[in-house]
Protein backbone atom coordinates (compact mmCIF):
# COMPACT_ATOMS: atom_id res chain seq x y z
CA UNK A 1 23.21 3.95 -26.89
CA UNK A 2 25.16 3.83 -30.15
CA UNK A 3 26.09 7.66 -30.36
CA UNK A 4 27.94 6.78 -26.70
CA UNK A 5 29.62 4.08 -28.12
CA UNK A 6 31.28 5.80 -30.48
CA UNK A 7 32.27 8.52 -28.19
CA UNK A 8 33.82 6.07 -25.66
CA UNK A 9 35.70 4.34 -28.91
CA UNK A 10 37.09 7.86 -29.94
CA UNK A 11 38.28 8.73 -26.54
CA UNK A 12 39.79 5.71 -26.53
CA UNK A 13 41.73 6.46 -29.41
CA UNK A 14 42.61 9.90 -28.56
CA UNK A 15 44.38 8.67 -25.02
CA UNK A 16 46.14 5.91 -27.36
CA UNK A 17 47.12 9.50 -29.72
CA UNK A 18 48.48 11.06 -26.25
CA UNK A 19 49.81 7.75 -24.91
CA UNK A 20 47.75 8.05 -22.29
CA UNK A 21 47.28 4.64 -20.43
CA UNK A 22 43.80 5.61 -18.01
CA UNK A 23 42.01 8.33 -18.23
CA UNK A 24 39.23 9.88 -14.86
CA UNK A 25 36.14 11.54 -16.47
CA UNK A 26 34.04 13.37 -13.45
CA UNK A 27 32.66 16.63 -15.12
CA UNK A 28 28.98 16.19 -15.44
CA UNK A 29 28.81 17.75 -19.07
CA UNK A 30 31.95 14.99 -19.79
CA UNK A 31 29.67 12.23 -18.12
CA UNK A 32 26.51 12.96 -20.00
CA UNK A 33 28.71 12.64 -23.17
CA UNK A 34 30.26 9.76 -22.93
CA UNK A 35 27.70 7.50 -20.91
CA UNK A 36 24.35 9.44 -21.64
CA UNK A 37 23.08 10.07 -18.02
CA UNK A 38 22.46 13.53 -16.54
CA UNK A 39 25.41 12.79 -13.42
CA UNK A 40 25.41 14.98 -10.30
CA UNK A 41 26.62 13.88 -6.81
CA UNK A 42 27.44 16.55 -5.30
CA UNK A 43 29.76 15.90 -2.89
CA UNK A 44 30.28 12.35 -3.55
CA UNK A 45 33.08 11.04 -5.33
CA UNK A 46 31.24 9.95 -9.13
CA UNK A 47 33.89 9.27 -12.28
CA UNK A 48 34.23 7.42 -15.01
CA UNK A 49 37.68 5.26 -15.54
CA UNK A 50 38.59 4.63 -18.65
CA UNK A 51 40.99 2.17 -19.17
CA UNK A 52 43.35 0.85 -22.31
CA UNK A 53 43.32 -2.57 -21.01
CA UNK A 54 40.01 -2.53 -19.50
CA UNK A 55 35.85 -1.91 -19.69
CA UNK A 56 35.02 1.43 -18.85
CA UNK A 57 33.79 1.64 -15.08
CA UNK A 58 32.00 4.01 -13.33
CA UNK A 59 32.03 4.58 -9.80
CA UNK A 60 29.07 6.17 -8.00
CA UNK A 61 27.22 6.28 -4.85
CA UNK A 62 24.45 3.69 -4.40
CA UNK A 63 21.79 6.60 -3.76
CA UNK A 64 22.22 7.46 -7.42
CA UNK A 65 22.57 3.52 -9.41
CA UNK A 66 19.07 3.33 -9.86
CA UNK A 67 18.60 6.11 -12.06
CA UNK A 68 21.14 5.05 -14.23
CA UNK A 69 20.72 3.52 -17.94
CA UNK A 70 24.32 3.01 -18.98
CA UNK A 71 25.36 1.56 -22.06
CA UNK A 72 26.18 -2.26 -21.90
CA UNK A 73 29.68 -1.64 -22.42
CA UNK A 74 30.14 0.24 -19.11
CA UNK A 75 30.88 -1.52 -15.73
CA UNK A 76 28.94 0.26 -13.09
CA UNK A 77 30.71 0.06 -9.51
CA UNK A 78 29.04 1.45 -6.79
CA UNK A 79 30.25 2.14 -3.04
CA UNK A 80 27.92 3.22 -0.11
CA UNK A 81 29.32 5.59 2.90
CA UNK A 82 30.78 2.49 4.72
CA UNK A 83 33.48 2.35 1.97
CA UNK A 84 36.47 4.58 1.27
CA UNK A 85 35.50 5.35 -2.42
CA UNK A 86 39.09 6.15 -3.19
CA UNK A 87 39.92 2.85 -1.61
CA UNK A 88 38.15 1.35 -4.13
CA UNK A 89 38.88 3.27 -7.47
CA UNK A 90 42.57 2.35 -6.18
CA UNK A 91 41.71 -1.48 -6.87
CA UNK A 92 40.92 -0.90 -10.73
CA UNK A 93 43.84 1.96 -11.36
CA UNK A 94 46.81 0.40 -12.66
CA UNK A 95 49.86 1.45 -10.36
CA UNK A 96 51.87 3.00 -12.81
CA UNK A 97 51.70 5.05 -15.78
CA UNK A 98 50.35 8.52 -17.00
CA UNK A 99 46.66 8.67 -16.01
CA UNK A 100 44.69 11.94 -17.43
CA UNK A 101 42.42 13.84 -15.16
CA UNK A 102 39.34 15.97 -16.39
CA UNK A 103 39.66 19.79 -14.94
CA UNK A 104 36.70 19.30 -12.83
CA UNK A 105 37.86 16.70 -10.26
CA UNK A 106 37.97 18.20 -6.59
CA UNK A 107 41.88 18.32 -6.03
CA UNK A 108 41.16 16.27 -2.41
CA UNK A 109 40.21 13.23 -4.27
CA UNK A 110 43.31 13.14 -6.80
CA UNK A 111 45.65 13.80 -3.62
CA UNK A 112 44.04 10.83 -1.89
CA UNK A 113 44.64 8.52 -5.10
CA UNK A 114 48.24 9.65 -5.48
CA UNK A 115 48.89 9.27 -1.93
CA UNK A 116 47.59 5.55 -2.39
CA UNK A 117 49.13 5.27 -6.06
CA UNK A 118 52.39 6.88 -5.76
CA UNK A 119 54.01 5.64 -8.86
CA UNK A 120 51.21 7.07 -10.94
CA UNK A 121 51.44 10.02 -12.82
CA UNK A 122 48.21 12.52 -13.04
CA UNK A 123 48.21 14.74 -15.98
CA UNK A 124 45.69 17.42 -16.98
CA UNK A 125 43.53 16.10 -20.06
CA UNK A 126 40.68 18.02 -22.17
CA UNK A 127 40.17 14.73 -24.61
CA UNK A 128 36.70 14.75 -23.64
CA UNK A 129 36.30 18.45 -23.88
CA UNK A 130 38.18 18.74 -27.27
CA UNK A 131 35.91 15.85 -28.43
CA UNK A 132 32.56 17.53 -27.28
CA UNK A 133 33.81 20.69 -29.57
CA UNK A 134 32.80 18.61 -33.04
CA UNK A 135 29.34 18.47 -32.85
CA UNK A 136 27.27 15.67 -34.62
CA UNK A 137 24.24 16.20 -36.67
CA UNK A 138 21.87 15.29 -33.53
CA UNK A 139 23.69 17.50 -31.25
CA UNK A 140 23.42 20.45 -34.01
CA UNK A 141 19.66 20.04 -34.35
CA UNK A 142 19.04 20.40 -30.68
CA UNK A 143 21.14 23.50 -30.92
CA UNK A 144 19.35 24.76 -33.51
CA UNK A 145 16.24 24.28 -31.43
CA UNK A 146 17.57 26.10 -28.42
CA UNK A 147 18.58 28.85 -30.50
CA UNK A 148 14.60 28.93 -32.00
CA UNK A 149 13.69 28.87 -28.57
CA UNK A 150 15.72 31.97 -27.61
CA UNK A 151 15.00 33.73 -30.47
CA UNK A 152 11.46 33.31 -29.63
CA UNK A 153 12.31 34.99 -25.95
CA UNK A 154 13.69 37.59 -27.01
CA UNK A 155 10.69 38.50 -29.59
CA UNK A 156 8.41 38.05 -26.93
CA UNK A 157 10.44 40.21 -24.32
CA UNK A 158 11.40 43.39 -26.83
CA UNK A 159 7.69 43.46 -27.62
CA UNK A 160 5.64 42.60 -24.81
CA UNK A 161 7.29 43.59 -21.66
CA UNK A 162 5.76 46.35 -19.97
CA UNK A 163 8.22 49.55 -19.91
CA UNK A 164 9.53 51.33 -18.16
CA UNK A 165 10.24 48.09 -15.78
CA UNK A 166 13.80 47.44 -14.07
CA UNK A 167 16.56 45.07 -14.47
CA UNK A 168 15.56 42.34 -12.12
CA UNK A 169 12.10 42.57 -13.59
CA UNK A 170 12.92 41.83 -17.08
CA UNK A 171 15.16 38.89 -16.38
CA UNK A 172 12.37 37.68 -14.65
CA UNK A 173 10.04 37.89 -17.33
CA UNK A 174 12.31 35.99 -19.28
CA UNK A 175 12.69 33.77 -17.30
CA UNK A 176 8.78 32.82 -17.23
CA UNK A 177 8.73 33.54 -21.27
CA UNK A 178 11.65 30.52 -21.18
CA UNK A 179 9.08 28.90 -19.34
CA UNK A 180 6.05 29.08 -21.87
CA UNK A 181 8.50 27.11 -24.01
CA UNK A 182 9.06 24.13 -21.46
CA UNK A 183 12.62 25.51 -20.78
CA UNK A 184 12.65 25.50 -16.72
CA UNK A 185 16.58 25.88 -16.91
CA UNK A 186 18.36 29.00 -18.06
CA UNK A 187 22.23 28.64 -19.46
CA UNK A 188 22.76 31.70 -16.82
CA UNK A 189 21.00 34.42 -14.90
CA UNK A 190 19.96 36.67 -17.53
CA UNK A 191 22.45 39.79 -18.02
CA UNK A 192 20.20 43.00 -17.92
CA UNK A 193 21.71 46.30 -18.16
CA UNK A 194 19.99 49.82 -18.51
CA UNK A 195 22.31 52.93 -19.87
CA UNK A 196 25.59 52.88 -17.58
CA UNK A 197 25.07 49.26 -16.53
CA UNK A 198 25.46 48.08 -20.41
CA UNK A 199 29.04 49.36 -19.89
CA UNK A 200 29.81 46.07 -18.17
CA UNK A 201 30.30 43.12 -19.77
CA UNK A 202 28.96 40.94 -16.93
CA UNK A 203 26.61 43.13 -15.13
CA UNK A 204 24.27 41.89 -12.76
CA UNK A 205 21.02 43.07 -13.26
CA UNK A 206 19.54 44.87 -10.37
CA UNK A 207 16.99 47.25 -9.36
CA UNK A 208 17.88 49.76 -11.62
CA UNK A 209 14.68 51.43 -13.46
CA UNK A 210 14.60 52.22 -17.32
CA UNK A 211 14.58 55.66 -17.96
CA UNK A 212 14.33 57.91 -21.46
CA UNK A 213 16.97 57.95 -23.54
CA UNK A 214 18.91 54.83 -22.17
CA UNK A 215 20.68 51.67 -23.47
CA UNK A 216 19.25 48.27 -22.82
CA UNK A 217 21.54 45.35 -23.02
CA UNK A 218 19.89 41.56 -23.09
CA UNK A 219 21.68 38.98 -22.49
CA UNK A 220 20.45 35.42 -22.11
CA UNK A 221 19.89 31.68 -22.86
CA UNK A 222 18.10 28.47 -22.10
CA UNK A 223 18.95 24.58 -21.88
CA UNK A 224 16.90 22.67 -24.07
CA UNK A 225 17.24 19.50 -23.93
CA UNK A 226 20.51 19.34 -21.76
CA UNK A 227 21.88 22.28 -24.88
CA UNK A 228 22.54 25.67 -23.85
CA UNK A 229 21.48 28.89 -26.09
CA UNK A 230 23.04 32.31 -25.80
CA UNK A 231 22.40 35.96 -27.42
CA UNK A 232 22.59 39.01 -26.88
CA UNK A 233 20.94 42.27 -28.43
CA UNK A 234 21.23 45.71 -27.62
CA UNK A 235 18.35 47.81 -28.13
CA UNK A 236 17.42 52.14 -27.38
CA UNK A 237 14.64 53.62 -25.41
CA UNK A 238 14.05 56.55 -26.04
CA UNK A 239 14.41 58.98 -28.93
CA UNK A 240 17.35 58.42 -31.77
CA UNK A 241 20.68 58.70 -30.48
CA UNK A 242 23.43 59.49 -33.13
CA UNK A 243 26.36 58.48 -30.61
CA UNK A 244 24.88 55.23 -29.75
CA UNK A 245 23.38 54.43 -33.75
CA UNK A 246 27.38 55.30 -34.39
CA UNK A 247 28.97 52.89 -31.84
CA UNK A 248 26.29 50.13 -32.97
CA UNK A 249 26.92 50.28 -36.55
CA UNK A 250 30.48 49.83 -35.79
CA UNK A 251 29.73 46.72 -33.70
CA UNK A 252 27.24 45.15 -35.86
CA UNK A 253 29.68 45.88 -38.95
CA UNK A 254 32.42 43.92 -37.26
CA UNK A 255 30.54 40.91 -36.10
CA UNK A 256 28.63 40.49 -39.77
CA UNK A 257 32.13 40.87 -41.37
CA UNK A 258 33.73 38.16 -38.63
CA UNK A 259 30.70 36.07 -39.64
CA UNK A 260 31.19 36.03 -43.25
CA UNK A 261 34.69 34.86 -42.75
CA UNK A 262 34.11 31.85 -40.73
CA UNK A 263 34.67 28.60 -42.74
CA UNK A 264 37.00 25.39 -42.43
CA UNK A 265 40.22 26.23 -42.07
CA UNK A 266 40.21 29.44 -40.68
CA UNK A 267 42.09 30.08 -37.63
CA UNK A 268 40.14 31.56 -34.05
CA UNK A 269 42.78 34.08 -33.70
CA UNK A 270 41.94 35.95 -36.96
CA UNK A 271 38.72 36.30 -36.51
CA UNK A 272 39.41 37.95 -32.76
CA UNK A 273 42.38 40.20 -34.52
CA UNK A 274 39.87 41.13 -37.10
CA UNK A 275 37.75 42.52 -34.80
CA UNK A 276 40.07 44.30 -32.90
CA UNK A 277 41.41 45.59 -35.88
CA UNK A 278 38.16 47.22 -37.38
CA UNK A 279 37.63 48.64 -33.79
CA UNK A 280 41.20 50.28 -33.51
CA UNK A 281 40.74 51.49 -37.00
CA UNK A 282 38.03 53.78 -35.41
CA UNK A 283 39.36 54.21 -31.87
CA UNK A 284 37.41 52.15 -30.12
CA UNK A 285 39.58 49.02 -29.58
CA UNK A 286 40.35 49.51 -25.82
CA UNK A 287 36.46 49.50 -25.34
CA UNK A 288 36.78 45.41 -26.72
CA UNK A 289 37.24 43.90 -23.27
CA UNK A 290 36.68 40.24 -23.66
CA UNK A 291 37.44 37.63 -25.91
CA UNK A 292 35.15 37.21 -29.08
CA UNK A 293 33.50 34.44 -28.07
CA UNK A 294 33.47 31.00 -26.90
CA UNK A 295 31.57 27.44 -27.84
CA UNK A 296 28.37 26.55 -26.87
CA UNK A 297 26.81 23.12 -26.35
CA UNK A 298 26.16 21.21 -23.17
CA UNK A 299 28.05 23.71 -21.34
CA UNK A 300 27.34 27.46 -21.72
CA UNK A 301 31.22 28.46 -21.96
CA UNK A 302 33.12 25.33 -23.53
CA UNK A 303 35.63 25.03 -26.35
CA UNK A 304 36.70 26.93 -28.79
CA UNK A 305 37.85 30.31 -27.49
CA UNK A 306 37.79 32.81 -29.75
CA UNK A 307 40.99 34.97 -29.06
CA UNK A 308 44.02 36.27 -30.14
CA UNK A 309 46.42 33.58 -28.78
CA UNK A 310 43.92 30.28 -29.72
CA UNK A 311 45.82 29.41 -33.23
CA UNK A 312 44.21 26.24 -33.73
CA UNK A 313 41.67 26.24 -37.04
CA UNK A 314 37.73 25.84 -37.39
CA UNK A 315 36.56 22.88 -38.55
CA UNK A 316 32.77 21.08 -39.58
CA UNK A 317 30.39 20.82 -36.69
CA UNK A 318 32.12 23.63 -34.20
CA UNK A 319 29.59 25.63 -33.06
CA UNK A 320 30.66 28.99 -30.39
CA UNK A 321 29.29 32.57 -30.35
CA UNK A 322 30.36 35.62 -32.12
CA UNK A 323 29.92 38.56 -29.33
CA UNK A 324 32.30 41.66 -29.83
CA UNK A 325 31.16 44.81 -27.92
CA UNK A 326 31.80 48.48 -27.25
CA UNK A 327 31.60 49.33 -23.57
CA UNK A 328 32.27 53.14 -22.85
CA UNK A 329 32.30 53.77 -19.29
CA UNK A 330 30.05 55.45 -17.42
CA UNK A 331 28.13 56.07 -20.52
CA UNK A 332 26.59 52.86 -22.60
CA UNK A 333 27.80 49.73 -24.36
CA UNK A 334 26.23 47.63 -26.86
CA UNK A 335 27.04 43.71 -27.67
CA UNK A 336 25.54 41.77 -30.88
CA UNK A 337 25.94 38.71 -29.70
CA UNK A 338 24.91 34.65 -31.90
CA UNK A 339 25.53 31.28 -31.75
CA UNK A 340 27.37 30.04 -35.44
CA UNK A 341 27.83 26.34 -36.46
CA UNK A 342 30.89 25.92 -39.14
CA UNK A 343 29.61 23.57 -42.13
CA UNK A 344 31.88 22.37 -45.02
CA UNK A 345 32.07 25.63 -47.05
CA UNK A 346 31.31 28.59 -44.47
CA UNK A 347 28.76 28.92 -41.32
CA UNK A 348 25.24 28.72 -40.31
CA UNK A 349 23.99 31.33 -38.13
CA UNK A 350 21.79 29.49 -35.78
CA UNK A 351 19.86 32.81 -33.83
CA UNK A 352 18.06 34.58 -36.29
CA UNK A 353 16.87 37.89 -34.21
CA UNK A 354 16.44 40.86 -36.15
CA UNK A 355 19.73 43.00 -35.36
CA UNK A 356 18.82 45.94 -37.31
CA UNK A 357 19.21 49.42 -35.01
CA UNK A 358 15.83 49.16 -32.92
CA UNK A 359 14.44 52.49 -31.13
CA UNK A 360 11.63 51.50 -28.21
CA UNK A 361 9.41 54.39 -28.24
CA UNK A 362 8.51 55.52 -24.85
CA UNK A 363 4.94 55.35 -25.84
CA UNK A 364 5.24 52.00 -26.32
CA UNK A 365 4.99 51.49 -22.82
């Protein structure tokens, strides 16, 4: 329970930073870092209160207390559907003051306790979030696991699936390849996309069939061990293509170059500018239609962002993707897409799958 401890200290101090007297902590990602449990309610009112003057409590339903290990410094408060849970946090919130709120509490429940606390005064806080961007040396290793894993996936999928195959069937493939590794979880429903459908960004695969001479964007990730993973690679089936070898040498050139620059100190908007910049220098920047990336960790999208207006610097123990892409309408896209931790001097590159130009020959299949 130590590692919690020391999370709950540091929030601490960061609300004493902001002047923050009480902070509510509901997100399950933000509960699982602070307390260590695996939190989900649903509809029930579940949140942590930290407090200045006060232990931490948490408030849950009484279906859930017994599968709760909590650390010792915790009070655990639990209500059953004969109380007004709101009622009840009410008795522990001071009256008065600025009290943060985490971005994932339903708005009905922070009406409720400002209707029965009307001198306090809610503010939006990401403490815990901007916390859970450092990563410690535990947190890194299962990281680098996850990445293994999906580096293993995708291996397994580029040479053993069975082509030609469609969209839907590939993601489900790796989905059961995900499997073989004891992931049950994906970080999202894999992101398949054959020749036009690689244009999007966020396609959803479908029943489209591979076909000669087509694009094939895959996109995807696991959760090991509460962690999420997340590539991408872009690959060709058919013959060599000298329009889509052109547009992927581009790509790949700009994400090793962003790579290489990565290191303490270095702000996330220069590394999304940089890439922009290579692409405009060959007319391609308006085809760039997403940020660079994002961070990765118990949550598939968390902080850092990785664009043009985030001017705050990298520092030890971030880890986020690196995922610029070409998408030409109607046509193809490709996106090179891993998951980088920042160290002390420059970055580890935690997937390792090959990202030279691959060709799948149709008699492969």
């Amino acid at each position: 329970m130590k590692p919690f401890v020391g999370r709950l200290q540091r929030c601490m101090e960061s609300m004493q930073a902001e002047r923050m007297s009480q902070l509510i902590v509901s997100s399950t990602a933000n509960l699982f870092y602070l307390t260590g449990q695996r939190i989900d309610t649903g509809e029930r009112m579940c949140c942590l209160l930290l407090d200045q003057d006060k232990p931490p409590a948490l408030f849950i339903h009484q279906m859930f207390q017994g599968q709760l290990t909590l650390p010792d410094e915790i009070e655990l408060v639990v209500w059953s559907d004969e109380n007004d849970p709101i009622a009840l946090l009410s008795e522990y919130v001071s009256g008065t003051g600025i009290i943060g709120i985490d971005q994932n509490w339903i708005s009905s429940f922070l009406i409720d306790l400002m209707h029965a606390q009307p001198r306090l005064q809610p503010v939006k806080s990401r403490i815990v979030e901007k916390l859970r961007e450092i990563k410690d040396e535990n947190e890194i290793n299962i990281l680098r696991q996850s990445a293994r894993i999906a580096d293993a996936v995708m291996h397994q999928v580029v040479e053993l699936q069975h082509l030609p195959t469609t969209e839907l069937q590939m993601a489900e493939t790796i989905r059961s390849f995900f499997g073989e590794h004891q992931v049950r979880e994906l970080s999202f429903p894999p992101i398949i996309g054959f020749g036009k459908n690689s244009a999007h960004p966020h396609h959803e695969s479908g029943a489209a069939g591979l076909i000669p001479d087509q694009t094939i964007v895959i996109d995807m990730g696991g959760v090991y061990q509460h962690y999420c993973s997340d590539i991408t690679r872009t690959l060709f089936y058919g013959r060599p293509n000298k329009e889509f070898e052109e547009v992927y040498r581009i790509v790949l050139a700009a994400q090793e170059e962003a790579i290489a620059i990565i290191k303490p100190g270095v702000r996330f908007a220069d590394v999304d500018r940089m890439i922009r910049q290579e692409f405009a220098a060959r007319g391609y920047d308006r085809y760039f239609t997403h940020r660079t990336g994002h961070g990765v960790g118990l949550e598939l999208h968390e902080g850092p962002f990785l664009h043009q207006h985030n001017l705050d610097e990298m520092r030890p123990g971030m880890v986020f993707t690196i995922e610029p892409g070409i998408y030409l309408p109607g046509r193809f896209g490709v996106r090179i897409e891993d998951v980088v931790v920042v160290t002390d001097t420059g970055c580890e590159v935690l997937t390792l799958s090959p990202k030279e130009v691959r060709y799948i020959d149709i008699r492969e299949g």
